[in-house]
Protein backbone atom coordinates (compact mmCIF):
# COMPACT_ATOMS: atom_id res chain seq x y z
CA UNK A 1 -138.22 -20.93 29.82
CA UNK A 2 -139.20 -17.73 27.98
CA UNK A 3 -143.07 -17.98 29.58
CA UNK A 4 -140.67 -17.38 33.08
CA UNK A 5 -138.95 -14.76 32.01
CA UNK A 6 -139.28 -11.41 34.69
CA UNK A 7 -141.20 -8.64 33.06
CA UNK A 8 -139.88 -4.80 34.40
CA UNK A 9 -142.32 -3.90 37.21
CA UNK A 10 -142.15 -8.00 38.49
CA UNK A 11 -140.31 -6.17 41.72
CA UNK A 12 -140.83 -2.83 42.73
CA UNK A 13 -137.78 -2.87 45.56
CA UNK A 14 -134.47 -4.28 45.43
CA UNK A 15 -134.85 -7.12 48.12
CA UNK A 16 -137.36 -8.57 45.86
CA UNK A 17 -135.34 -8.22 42.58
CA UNK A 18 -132.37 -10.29 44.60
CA UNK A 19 -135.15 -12.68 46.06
CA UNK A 20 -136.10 -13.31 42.07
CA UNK A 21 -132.22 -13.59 41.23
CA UNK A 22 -131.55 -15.95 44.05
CA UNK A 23 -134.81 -17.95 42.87
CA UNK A 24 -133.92 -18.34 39.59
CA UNK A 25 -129.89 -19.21 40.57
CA UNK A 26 -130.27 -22.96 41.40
CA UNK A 27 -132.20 -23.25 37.82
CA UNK A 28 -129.11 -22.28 36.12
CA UNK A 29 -126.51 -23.48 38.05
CA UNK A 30 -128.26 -27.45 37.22
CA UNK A 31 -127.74 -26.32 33.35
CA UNK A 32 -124.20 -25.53 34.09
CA UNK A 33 -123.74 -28.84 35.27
CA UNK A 34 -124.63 -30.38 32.16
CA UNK A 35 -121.44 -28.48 30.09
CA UNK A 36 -118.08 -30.33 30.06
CA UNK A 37 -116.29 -27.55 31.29
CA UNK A 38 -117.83 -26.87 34.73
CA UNK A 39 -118.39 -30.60 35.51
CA UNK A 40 -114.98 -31.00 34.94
CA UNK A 41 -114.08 -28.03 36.66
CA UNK A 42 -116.58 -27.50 39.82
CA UNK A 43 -117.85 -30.95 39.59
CA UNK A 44 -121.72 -31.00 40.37
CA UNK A 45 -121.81 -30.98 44.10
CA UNK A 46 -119.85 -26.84 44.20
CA UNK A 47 -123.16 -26.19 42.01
CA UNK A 48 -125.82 -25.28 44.55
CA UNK A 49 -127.74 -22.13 45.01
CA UNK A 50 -126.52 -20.94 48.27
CA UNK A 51 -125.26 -17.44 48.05
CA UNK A 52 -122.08 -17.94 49.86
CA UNK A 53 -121.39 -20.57 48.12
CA UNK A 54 -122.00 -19.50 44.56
CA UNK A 55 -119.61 -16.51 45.05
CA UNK A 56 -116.80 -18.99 46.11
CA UNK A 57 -116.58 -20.55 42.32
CA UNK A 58 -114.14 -19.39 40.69
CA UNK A 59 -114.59 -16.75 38.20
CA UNK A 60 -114.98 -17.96 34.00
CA UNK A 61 -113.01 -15.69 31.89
CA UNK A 62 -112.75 -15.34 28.25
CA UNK A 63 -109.25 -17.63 28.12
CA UNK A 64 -111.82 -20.09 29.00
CA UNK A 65 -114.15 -20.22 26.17
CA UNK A 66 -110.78 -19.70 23.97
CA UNK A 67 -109.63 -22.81 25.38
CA UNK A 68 -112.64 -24.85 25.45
CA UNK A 69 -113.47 -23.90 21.64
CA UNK A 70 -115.83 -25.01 19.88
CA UNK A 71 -118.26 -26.60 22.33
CA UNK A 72 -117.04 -27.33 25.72
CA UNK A 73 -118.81 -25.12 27.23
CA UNK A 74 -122.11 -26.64 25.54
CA UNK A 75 -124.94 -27.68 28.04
CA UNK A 76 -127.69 -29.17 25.11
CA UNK A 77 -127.19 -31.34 22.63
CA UNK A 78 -126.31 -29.98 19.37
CA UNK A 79 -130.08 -30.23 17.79
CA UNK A 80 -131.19 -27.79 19.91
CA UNK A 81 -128.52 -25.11 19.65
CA UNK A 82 -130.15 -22.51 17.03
CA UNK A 83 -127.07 -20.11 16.59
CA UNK A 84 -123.22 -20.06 16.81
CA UNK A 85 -121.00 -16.42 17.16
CA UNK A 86 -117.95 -15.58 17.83
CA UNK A 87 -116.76 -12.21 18.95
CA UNK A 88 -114.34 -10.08 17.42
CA UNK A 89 -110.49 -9.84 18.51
CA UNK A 90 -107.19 -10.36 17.36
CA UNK A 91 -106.31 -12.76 19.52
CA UNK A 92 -105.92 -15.87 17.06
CA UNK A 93 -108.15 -18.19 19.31
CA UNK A 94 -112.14 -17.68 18.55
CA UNK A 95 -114.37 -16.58 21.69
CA UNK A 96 -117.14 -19.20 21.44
CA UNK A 97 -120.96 -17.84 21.88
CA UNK A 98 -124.10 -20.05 20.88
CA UNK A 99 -127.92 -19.87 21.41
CA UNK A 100 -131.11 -21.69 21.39
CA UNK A 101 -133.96 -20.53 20.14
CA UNK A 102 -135.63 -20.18 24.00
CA UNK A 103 -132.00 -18.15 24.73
CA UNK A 104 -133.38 -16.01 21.60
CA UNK A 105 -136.19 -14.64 22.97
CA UNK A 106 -134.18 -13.76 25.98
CA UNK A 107 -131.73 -11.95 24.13
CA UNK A 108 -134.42 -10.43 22.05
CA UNK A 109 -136.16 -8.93 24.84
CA UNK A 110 -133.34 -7.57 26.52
CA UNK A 111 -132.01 -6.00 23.65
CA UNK A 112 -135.74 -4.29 22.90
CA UNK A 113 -135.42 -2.92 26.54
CA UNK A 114 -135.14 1.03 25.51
CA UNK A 115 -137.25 3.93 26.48
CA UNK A 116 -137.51 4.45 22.81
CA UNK A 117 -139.36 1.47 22.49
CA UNK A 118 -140.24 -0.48 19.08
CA UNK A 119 -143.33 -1.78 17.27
CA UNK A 120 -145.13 -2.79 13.91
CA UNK A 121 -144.89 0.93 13.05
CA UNK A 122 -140.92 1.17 13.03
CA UNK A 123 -138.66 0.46 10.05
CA UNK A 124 -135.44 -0.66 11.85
CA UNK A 125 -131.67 -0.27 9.68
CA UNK A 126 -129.25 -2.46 11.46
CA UNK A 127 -125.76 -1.35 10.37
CA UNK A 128 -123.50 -3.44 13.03
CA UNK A 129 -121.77 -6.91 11.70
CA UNK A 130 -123.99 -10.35 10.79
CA UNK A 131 -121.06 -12.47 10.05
CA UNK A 132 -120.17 -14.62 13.18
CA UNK A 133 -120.82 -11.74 15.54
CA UNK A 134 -124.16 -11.13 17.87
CA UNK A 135 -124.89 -7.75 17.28
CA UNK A 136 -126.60 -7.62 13.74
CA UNK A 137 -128.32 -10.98 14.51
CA UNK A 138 -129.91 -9.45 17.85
CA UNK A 139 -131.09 -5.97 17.02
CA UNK A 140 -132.46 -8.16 14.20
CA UNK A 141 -134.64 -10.15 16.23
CA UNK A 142 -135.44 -8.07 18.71
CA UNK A 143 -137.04 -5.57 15.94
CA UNK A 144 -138.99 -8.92 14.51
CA UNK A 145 -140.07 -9.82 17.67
CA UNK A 146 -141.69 -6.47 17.95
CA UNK A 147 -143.38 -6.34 15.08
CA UNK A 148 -140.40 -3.98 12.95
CA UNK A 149 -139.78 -3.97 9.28
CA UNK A 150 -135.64 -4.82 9.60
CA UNK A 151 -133.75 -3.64 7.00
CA UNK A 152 -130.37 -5.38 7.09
CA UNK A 153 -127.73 -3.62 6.41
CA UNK A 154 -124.12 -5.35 6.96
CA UNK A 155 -121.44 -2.58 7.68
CA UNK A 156 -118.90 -4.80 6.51
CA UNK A 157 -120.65 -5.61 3.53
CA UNK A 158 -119.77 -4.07 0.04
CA UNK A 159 -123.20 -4.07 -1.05
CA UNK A 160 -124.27 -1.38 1.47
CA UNK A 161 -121.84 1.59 0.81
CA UNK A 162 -122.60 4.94 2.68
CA UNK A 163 -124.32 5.83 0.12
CA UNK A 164 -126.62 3.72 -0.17
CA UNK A 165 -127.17 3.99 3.48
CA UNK A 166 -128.52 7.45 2.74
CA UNK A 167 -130.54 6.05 0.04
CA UNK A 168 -132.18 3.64 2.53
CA UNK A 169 -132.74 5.64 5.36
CA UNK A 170 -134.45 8.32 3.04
CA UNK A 171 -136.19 6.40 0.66
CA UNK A 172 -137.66 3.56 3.25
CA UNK A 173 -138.84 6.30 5.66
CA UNK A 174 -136.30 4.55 8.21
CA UNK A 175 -137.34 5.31 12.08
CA UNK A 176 -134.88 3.66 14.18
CA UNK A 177 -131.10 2.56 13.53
CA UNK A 178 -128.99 0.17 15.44
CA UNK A 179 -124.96 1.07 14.73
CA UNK A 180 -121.64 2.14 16.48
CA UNK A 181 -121.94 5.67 16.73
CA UNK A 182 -119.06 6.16 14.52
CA UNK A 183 -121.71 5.35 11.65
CA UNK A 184 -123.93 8.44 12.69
CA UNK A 185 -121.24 10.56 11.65
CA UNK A 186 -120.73 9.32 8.70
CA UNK A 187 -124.05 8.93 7.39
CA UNK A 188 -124.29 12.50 7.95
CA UNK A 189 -121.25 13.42 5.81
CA UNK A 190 -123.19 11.15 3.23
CA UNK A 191 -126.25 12.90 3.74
CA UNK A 192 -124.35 16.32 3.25
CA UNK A 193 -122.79 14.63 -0.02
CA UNK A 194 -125.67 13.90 -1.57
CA UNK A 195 -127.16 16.67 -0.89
CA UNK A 196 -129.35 16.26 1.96
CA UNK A 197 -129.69 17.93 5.12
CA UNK A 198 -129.35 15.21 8.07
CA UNK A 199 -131.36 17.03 10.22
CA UNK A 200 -134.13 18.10 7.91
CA UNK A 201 -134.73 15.56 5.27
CA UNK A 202 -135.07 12.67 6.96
CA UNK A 203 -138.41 13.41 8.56
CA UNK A 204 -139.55 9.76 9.87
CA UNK A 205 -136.15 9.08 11.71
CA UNK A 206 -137.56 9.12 15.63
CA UNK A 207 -134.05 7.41 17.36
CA UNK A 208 -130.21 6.06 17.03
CA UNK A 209 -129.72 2.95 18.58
CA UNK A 210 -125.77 2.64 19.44
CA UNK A 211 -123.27 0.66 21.14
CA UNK A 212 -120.03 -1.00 21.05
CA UNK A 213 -117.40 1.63 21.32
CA UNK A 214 -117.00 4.63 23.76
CA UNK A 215 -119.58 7.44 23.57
CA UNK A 216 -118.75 10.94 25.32
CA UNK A 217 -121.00 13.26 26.17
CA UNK A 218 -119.91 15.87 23.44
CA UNK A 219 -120.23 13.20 20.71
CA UNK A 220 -123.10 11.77 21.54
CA UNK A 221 -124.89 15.65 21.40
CA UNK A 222 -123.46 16.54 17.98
CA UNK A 223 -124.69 12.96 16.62
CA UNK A 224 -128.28 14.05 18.25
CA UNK A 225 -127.67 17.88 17.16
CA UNK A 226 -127.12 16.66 13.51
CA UNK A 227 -129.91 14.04 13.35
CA UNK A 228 -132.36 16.29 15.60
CA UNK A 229 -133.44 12.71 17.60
CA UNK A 230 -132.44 11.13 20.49
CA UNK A 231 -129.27 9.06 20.87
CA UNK A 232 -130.07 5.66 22.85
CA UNK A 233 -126.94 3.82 24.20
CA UNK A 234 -126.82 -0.13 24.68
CA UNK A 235 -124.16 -2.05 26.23
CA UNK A 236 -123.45 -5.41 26.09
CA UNK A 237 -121.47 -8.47 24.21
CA UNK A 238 -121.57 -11.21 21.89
CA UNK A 239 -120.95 -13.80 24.62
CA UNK A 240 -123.61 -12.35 27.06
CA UNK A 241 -126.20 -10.37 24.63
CA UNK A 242 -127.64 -6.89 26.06
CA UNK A 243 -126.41 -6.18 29.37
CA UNK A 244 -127.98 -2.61 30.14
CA UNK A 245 -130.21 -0.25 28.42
CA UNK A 246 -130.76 3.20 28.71
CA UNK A 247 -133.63 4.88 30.65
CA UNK A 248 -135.41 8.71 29.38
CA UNK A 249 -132.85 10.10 31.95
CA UNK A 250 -129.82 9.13 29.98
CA UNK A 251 -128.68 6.58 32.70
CA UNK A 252 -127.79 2.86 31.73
CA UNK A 253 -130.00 0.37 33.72
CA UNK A 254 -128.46 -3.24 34.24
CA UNK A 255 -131.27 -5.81 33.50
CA UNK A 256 -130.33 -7.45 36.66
CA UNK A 257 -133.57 -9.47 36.46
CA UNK A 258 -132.31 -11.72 34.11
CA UNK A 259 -128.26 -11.25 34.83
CA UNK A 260 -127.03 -11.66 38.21
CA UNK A 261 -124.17 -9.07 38.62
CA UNK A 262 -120.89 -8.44 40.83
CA UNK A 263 -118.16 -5.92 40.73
CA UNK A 264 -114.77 -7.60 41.65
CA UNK A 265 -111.75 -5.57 42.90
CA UNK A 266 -108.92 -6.80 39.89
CA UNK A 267 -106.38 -5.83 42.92
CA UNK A 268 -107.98 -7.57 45.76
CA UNK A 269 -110.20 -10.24 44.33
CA UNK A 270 -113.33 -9.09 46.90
CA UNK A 271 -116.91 -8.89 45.40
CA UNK A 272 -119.25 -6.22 46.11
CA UNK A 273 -122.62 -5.34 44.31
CA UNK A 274 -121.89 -2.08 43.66
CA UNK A 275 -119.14 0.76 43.44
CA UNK A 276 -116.37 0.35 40.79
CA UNK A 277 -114.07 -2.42 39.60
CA UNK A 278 -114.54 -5.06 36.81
CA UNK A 279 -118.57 -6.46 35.72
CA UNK A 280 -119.10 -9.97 36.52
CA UNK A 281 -122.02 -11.59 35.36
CA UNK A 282 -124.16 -15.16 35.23
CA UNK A 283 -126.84 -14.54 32.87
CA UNK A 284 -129.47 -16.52 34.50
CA UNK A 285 -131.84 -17.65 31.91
CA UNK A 286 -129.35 -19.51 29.52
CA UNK A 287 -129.35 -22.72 28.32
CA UNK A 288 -126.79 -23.58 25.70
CA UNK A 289 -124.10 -21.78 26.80
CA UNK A 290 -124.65 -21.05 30.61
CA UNK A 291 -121.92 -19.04 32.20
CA UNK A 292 -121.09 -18.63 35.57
CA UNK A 293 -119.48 -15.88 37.13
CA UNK A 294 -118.14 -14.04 33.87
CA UNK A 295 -115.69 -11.69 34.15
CA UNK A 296 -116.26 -9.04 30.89
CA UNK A 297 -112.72 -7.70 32.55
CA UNK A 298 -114.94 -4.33 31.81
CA UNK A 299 -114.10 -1.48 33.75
CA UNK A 300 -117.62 -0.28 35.46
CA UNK A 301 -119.26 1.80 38.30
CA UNK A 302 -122.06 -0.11 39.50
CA UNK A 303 -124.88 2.27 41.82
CA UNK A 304 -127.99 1.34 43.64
CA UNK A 305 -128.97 4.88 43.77
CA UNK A 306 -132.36 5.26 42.95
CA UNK A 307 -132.87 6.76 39.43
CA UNK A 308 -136.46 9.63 38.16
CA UNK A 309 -137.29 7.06 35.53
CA UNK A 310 -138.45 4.22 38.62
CA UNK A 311 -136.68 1.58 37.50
CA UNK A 312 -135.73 -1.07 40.30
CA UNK A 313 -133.20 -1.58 38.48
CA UNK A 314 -129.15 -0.48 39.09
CA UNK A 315 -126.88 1.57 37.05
CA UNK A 316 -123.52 1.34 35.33
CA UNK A 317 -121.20 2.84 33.95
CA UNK A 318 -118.71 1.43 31.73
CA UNK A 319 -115.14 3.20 32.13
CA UNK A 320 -113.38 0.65 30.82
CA UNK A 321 -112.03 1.75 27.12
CA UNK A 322 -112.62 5.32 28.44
CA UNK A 323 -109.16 4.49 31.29
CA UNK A 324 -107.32 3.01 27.86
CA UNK A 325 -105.00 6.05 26.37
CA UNK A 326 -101.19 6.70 25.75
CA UNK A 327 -98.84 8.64 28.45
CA UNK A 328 -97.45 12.14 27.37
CA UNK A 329 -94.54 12.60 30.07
CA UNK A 330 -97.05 12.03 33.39
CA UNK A 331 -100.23 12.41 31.63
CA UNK A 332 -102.48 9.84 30.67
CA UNK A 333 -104.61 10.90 27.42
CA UNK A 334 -107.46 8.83 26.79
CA UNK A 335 -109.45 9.26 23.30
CA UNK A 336 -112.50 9.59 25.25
CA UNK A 337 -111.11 12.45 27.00
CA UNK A 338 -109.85 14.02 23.78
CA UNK A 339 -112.88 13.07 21.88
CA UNK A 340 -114.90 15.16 24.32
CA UNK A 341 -112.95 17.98 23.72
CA UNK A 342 -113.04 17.84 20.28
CA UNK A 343 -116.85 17.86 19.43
CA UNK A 344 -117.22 21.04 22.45
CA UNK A 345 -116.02 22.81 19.34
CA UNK A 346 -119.14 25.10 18.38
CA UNK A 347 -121.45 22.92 16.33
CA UNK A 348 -121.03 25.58 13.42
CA UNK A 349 -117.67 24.54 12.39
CA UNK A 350 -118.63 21.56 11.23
CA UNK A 351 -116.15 19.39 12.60
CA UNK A 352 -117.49 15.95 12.47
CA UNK A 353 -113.93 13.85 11.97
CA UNK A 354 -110.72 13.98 13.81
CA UNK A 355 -107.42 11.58 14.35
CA UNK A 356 -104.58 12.07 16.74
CA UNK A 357 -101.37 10.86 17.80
CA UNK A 358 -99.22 10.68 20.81
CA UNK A 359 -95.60 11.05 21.23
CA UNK A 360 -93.18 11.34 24.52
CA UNK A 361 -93.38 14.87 24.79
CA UNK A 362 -96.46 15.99 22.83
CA UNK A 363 -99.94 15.35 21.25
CA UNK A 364 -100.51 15.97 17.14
CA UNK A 365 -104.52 16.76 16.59
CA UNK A 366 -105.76 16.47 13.25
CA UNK A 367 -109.33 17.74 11.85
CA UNK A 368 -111.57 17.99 9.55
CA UNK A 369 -112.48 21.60 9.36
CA UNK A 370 -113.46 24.34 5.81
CA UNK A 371 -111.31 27.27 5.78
CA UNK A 372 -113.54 29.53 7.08
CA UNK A 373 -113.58 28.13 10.23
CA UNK A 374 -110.24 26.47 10.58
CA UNK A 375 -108.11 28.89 12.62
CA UNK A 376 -110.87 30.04 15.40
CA UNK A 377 -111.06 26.16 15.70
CA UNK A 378 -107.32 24.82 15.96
CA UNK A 379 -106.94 27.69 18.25
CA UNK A 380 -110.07 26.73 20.87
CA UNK A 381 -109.01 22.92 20.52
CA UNK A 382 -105.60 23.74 21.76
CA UNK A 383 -106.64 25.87 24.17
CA UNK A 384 -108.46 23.12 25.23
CA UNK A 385 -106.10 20.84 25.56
CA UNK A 386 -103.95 22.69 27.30
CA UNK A 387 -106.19 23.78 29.77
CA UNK A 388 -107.57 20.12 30.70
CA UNK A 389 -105.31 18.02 29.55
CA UNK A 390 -102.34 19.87 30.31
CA UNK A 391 -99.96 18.47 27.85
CA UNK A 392 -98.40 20.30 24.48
CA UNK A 393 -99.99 19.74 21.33
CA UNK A 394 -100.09 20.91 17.90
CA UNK A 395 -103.57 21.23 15.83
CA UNK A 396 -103.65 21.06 12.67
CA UNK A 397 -106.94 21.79 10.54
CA UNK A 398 -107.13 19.55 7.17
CA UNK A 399 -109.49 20.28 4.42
CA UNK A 400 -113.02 18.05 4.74
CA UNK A 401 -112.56 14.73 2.24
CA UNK A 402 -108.59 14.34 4.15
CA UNK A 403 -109.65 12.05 6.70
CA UNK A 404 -112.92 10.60 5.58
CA UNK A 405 -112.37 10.44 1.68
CA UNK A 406 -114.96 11.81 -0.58
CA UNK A 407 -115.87 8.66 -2.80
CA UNK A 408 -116.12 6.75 0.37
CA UNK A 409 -119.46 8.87 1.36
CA UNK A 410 -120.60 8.79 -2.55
CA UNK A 411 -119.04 5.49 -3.87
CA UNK A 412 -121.33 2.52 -5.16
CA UNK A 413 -118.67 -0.21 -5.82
CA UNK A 414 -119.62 -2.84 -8.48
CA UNK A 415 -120.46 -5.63 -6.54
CA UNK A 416 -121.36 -8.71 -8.56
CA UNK A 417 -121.87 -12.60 -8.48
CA UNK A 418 -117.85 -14.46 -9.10
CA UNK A 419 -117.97 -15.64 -12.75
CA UNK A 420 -115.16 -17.83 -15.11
CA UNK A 421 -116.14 -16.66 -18.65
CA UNK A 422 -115.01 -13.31 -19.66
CA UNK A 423 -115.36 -11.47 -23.35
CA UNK A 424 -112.32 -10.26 -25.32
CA UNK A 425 -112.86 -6.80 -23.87
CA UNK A 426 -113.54 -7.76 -20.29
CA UNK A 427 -111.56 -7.33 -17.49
CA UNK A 428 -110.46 -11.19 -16.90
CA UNK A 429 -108.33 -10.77 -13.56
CA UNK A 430 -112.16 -10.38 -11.66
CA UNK A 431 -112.72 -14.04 -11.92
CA UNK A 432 -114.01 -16.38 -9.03
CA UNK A 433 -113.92 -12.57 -7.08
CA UNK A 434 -116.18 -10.61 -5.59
CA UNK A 435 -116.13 -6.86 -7.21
């Protein structure tokens, strides 16, 4: 399979990037059949590749792979599955996800699919999860598979603390990162704490990878402002890999040479290719795991509009966490919304961390701001507010270290193997744990 895989400039219009989807359809659609749960459920004859056809199935959602946990939705024997993930939730059920190694390159190439491109020359920090979810364990391979020096570091690990991030990305002349962009903030508080300039001493970073929560525009400048490189989005999941990518014009390309997408009306049920509604997808070069017809139950705009960068390729953009928000009498206030207010504030006060709360009649704003600046900036946020959201709120500025605690940006914890035997002036109560 990975010797088929479509290469960017395969197509060059968008009649033959569906004739290459609809090609490749029947291939996938005979994996399927091999899975217990769509030969029990579509039975092998509903499995053909005829368009009209293929959009009657019914759509797979994530209950699905909840219910059919661990492995009936498998479609290879066991030997040849290479990884196993779940994704993250509170749901109490896992969300299945597994790989083989040919579904590895796949995922590897996608993921590698940035304008900011990788190679031998890069020294990659990947700062998402590595325990049961995708994301560390893709940016991973897709920086191996180009050649990268990975450096691997967990952000739920207590081995890598902030600090030591800084300490990496410094001392191992770091070029490219992979990490919610969350992270960028605070590496530059830990920068600023150990007495670095983000923006200055850091002189072989070239790019921030980032994904996996919502990105503004007004963040995603300040994280670029502070860093002084460019800020590369990547959307996706752990049960699909890398869904879209992001082209030198800011835009997010679907890789719909190796997905086949849909947007589906939640209201109505009716499928379209484009305009807005919720991102359906078959991935179509999948083998342990195939899925047919997943609904992400992402909120997205899908466009066909042609895009300066020449990709045949179409564009999205994910609303969905960006329409989640609490109600303040009529008002809906989203934290994207509010988030984009927030970092307008002039780059010179230094706001970098903020926290808020709704209630039935008003909004409470807290930030992380030094006294010199704290007044001119409650004053423009709530102005702010006011103006474009239209609801009452009170701002209040809170010295820097409030929010984001000091000896979180500087700590080293003592993190050591779990012994039994302890000396008489030993701390005893750290046995068989993890410090």
């Amino acid at each position: 399979m990975p010797g088929d895989l479509p290469r960017i400039g395969d197509w060059s219009t968008y009649e033959e990037l569906a004739a290459l989807q609809q090609a490749t359809l029947p291939r996938i659609l005979a994996q399927a059949a091999k899975s217990p749960f769509y030969r029990a459920r579509l039975g092998t004859d509903a499995m053909t590749g005829d368009p009209t056809a293929f959009h009657r199935l019914p759509t797979t959602t994530k209950s699905d792979l909840r219910e059919n946990y661990p492995f009936g939705m498998r479609a290879v024997p066991n030997s040849e599955l290479a990884t196993y993930h779940e994704s993250s939730g509170s749901t109490g059920r896992p969300t299945p996800s597994y790989y083989t190694q040919d579904d590895w390159v796949d995922l590897a190439e996608r993921f590698a699919r940035k304008w900011v491109g990788m190679d031998a020359s890069d020294t990659l920090l990947v700062r998402t999860p590595y325990a049961l979810l995708l994301t560390g364990h893709l940016a991973h391979a897709a920086g191996r598979l180009n050649g990268a020096t990975v450096v691997p570091g967990d952000n739920r690990s207590l081995a890598m603390p902030y600090s030591r991030v800084v300490r990496a990305l410094h001392d191992l002349d770091v070029t490219l990162t992979w990490s919610m962009p969350t992270e960028c903030l605070l590496w530059a508080a830990a920068a600023r704490a150990a007495g670095l300039n983000p923006g200055q001493d850091f002189p072989a970073l070239r790019a921030l990878f980032v994904g996996g929560e919502p990105l503004s525009q007004a963040r995603r400048a300040r994280i670029s402002k502070l860093w002084g490189v460019p800020v590369v989005e990547e959307y996706g999941s752990t049960e699909t890999g890398s869904l879209a990518g992001e082209c030198p014009h800011g835009r997010l390309h679907l890789w719909a040479d190796r997905v086949l997408f849909e947007v589906r009306d939640p209201d109505t049920g009716t499928i379209s290719k484009e305009g807005a509604g919720q991102l359906v997808v078959t991935p179509l070069h999948r083998a342990a795991m195939p899925l047919l017809r997943y609904n992400l139950e992402d909120s997205v705009e899908v466009s066909y509009d042609p895009c300066p960068c020449g990709w045949v390729l179409p564009t999205v953009t994910v609303l969905g966490r960006a329409l989640h928000g609490h109600r303040i009498g009529d008002t809906l206030v989203t934290q994207h919304r509010l988030e984009d207010l927030v970092y307008r504030l002039p780059f010179e006060y230094g706001v970098l961390f903020w926290r808020a709360q709704t209630t039935a009649r008003h909004l409470r704003v807290e930030i992380e701001v030094t006294a010199g600046h704290r007044t001119a900036a409650c004053a423009e946020l709530a102005d702010a507010v006011r103006r474009e959201l239209g609801v009452e709120c009170l701002i209040e500025g809170v010295d820097p270290g409030t929010l984001v605690p000091h000896d979180v940006l500087t700590g080293m914890p003592d993190v050591v193997k779990p012994r039994s035997l302890f000396g008489p002036d030993e701390d005893w109560n750290k046995a068989i744990l993890y410090y």
